[in-house]
N, C-alpha and C. Protein backbone atom coordinates (compact mmCIF):
# COMPACT_ATOMS: atom_id res chain seq x y z
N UNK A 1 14.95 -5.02 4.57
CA UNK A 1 13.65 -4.58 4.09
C UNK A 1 12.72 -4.37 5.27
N UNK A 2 11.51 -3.58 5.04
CA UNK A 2 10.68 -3.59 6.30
C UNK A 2 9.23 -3.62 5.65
N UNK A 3 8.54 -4.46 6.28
CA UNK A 3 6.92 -4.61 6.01
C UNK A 3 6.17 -3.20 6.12
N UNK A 4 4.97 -3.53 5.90
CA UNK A 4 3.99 -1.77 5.50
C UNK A 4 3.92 -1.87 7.13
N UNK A 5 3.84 -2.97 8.19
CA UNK A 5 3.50 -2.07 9.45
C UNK A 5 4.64 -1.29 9.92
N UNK A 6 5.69 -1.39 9.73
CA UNK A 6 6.90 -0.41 9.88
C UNK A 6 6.84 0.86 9.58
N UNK A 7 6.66 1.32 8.49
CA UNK A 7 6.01 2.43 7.93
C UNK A 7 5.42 2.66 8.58
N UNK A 8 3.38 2.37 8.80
CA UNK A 8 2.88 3.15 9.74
C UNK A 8 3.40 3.38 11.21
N UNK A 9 4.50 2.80 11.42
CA UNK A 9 5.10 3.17 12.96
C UNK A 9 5.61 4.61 12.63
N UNK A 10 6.09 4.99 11.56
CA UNK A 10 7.28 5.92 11.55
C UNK A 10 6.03 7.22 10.75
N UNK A 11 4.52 6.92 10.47
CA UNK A 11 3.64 7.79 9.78
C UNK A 11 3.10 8.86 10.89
N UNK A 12 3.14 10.11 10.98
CA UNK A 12 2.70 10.79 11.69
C UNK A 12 0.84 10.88 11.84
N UNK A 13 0.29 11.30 12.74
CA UNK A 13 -1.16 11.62 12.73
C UNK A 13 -1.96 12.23 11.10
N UNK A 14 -1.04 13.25 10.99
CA UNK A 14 -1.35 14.36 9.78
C UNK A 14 -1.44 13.63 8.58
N UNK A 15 -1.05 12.22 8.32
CA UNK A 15 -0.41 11.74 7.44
C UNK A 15 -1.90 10.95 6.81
N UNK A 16 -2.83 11.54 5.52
CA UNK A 16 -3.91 10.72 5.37
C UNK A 16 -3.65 9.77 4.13
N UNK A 17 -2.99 9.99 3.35
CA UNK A 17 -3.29 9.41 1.89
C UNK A 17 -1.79 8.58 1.50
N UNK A 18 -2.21 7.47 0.84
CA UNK A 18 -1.06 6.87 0.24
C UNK A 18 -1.70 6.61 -0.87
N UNK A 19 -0.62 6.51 -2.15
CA UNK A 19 -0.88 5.57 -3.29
C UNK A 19 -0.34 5.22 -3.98
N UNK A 20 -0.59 4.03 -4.20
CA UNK A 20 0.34 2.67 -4.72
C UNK A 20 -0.35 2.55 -6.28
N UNK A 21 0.58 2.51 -6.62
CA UNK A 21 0.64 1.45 -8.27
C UNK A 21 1.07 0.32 -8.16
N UNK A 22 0.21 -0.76 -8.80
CA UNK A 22 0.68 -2.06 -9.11
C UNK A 22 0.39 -2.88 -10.34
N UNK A 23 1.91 -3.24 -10.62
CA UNK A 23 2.50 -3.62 -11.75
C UNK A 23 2.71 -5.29 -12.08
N UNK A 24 2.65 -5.52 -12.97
CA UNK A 24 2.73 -7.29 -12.95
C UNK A 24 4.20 -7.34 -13.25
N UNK A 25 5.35 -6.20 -14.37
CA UNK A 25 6.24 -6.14 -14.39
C UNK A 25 7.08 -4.99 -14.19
N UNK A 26 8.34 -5.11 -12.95
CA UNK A 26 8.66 -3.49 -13.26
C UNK A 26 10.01 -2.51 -14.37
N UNK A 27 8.92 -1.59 -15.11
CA UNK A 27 9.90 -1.31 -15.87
C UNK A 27 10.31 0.41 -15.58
N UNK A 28 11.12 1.03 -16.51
CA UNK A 28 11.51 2.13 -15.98
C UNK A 28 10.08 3.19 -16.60
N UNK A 29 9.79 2.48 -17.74
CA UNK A 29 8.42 3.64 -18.27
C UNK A 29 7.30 3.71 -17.36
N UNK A 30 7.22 2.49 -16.69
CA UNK A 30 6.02 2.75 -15.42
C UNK A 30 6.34 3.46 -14.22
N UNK A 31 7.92 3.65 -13.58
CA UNK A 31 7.97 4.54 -12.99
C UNK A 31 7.96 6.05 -13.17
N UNK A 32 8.11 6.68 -14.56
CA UNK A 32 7.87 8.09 -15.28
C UNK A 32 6.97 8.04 -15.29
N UNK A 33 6.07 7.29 -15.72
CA UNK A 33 4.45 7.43 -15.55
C UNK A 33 3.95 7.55 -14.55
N UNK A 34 4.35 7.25 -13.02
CA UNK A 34 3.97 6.56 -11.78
C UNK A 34 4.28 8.55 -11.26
N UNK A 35 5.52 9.54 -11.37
CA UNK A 35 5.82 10.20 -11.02
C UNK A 35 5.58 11.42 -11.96
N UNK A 36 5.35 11.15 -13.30
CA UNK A 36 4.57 12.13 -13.78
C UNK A 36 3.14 12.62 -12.86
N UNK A 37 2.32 11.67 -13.27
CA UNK A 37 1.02 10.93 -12.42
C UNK A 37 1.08 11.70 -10.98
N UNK A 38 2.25 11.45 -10.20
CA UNK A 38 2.64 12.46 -8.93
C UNK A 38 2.62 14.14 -8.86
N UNK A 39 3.70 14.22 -10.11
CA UNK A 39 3.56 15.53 -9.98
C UNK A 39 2.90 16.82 -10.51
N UNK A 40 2.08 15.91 -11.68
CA UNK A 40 1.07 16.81 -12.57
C UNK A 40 -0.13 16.63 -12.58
N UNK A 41 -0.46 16.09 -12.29
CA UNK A 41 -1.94 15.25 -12.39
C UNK A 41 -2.78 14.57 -11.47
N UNK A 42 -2.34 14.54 -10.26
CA UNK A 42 -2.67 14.29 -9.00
C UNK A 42 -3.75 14.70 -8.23
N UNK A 43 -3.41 15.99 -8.23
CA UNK A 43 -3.84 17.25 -7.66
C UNK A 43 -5.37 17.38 -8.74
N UNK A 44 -5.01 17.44 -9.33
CA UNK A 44 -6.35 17.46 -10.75
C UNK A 44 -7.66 16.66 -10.04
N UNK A 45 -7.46 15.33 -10.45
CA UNK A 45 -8.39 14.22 -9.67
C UNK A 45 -8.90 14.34 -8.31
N UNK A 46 -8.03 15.09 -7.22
CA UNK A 46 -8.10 15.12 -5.80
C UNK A 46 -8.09 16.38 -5.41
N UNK A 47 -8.20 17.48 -5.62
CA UNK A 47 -7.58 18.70 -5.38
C UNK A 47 -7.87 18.83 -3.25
N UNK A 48 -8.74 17.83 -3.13
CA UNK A 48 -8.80 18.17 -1.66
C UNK A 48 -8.20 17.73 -1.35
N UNK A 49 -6.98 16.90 -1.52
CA UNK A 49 -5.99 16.50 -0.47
C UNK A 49 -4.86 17.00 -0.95
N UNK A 50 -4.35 18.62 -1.98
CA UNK A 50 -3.58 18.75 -1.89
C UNK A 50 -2.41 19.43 -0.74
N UNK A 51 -3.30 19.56 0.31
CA UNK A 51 -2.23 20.11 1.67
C UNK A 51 -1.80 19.15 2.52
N UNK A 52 -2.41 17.94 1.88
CA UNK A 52 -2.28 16.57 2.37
C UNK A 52 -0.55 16.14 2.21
N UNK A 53 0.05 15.35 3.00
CA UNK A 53 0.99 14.81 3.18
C UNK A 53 0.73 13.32 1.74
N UNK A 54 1.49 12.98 0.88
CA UNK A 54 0.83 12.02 -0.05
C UNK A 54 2.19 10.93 0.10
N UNK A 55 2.34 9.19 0.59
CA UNK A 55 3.19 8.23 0.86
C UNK A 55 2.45 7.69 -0.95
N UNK A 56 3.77 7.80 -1.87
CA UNK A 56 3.90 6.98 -3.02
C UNK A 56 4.20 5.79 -2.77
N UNK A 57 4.06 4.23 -3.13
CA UNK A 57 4.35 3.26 -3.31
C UNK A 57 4.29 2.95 -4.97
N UNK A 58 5.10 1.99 -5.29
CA UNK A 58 5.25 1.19 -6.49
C UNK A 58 5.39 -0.05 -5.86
N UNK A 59 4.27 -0.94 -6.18
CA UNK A 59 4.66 -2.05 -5.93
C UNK A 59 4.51 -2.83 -7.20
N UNK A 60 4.88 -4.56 -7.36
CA UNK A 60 5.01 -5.51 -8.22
C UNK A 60 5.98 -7.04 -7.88
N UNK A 61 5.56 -7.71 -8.15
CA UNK A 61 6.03 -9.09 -7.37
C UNK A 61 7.74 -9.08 -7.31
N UNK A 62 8.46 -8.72 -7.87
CA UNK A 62 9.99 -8.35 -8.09
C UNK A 62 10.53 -6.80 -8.89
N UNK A 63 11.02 -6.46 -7.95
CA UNK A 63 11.61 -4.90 -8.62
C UNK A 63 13.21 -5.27 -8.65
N UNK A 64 13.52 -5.10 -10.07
CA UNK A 64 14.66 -4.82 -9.92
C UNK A 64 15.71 -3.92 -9.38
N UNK A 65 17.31 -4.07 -9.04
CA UNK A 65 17.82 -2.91 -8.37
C UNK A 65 17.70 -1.28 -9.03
N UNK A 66 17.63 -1.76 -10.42
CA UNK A 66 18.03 -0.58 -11.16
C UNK A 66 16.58 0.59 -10.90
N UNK A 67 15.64 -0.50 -11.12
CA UNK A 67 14.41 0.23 -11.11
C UNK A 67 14.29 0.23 -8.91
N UNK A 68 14.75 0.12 -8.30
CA UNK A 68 14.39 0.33 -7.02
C UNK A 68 15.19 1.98 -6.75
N UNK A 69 16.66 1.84 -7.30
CA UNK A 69 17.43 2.99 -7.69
C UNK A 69 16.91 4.10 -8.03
N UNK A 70 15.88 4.24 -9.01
CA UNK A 70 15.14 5.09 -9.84
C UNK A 70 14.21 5.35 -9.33
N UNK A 71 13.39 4.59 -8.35
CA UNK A 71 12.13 4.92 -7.01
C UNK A 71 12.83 5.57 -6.19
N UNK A 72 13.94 5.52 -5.55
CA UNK A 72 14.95 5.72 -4.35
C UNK A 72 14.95 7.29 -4.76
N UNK A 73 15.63 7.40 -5.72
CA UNK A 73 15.94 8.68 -6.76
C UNK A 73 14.50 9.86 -6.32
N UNK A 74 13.47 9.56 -6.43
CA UNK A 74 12.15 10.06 -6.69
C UNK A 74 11.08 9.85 -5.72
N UNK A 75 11.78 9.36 -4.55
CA UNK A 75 11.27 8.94 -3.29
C UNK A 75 9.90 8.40 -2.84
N UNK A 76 9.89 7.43 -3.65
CA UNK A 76 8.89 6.57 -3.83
C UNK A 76 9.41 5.63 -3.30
N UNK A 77 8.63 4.67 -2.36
CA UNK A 77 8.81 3.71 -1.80
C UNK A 77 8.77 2.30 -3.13
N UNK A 78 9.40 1.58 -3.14
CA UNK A 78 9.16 0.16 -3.37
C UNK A 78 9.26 -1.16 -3.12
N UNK A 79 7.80 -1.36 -3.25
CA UNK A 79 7.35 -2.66 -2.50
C UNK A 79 7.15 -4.09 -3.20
N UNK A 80 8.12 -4.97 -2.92
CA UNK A 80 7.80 -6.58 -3.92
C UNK A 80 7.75 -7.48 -2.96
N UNK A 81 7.61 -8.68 -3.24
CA UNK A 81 7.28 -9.97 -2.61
C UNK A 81 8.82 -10.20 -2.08
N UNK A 82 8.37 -10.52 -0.79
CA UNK A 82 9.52 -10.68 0.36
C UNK A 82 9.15 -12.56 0.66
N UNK A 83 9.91 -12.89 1.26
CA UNK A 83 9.42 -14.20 1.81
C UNK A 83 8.22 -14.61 1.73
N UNK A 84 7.46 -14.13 3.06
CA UNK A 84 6.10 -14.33 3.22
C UNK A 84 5.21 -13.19 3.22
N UNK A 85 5.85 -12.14 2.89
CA UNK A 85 4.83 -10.84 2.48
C UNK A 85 5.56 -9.59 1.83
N UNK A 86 4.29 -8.79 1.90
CA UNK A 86 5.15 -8.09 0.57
C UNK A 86 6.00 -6.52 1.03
N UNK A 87 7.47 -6.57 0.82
CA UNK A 87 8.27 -5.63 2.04
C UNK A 87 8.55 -4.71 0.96
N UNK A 88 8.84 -3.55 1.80
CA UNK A 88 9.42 -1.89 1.07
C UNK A 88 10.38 -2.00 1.16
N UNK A 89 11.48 -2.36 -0.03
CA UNK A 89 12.79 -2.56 -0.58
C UNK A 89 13.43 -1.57 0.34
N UNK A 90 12.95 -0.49 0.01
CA UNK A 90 14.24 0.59 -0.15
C UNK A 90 13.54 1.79 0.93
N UNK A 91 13.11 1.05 2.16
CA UNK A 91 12.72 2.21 3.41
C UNK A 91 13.48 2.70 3.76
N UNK A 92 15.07 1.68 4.09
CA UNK A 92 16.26 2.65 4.41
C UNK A 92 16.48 3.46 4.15
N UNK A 93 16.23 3.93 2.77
CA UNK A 93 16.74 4.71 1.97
C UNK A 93 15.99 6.38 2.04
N UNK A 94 14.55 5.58 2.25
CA UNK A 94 13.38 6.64 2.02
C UNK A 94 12.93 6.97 3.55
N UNK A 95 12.30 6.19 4.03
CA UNK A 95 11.66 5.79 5.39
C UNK A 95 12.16 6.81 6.77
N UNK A 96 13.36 7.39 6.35
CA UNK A 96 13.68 8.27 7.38
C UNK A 96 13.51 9.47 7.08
N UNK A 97 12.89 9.90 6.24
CA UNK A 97 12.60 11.39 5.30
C UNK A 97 10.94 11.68 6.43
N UNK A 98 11.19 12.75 6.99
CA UNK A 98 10.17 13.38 7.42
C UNK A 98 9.02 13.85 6.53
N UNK A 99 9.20 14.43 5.30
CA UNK A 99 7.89 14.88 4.54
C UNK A 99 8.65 14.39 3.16
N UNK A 100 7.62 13.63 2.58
CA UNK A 100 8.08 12.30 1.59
C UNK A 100 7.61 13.64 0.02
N UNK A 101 8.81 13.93 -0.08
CA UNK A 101 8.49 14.80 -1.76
C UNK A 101 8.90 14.19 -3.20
N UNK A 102 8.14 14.47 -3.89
CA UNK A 102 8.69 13.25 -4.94
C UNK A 102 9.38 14.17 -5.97
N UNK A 103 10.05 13.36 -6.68
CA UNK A 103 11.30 14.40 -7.23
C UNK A 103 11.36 13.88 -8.87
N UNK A 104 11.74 14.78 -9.77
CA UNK A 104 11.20 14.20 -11.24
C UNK A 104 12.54 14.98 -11.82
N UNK A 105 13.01 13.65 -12.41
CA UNK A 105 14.33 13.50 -13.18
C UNK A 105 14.09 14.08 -14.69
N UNK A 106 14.36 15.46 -15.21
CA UNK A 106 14.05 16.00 -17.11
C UNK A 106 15.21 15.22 -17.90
């Protein structure tokens, strides 16, 4: 796993906006919601940062694999309680992707 300062090591200059959801439990309907939310409706609320580079997080105190799978899938980072702070499960996975696009499963 790797903490959020890892990430900003690997965030370019250009890179302004992140946003995180947080969940008390994680289920699979909050991630469709989390990536709907991404890819339709985003832009609506913000329209000035749509040339913007946008870092998704899901975080919540424990993510399961299945649901980390399904972030992985849709390239959303996810973030739960690590030891002593709270680490991005699945950077391996994501974290080496140059321009972070989020991807929506019909």
């Amino acid at each position: 796993t790797a903490t959020t300062k890892n990430i900003a090591k690997n965030i370019t200059k250009d890179i302004t906006k992140s946003l995180c959801v947080t969940k008390a439990t994680a289920r699979e309907t909050y991630v469709d919601e989390f990536v709907k939310l991404l890819n339709e409706e985003i832009y609506n609320y913000f329209p000035e940062h749509r040339k913007k580079r946008l870092i998704p997080i899901f975080s919540c105190l424990n993510i399961p694999e299945n649901i980390q799978n399904r972030l992985t899938k849709a390239n959303i980072y996810a973030m739960a309680m690590g030891s002593d702070t709270m680490d991005i499960l699945n950077f391996d996975r994501i974290g080496k992707n140059e321009q972070i696009e989020v991807k929506i499963e019909q």
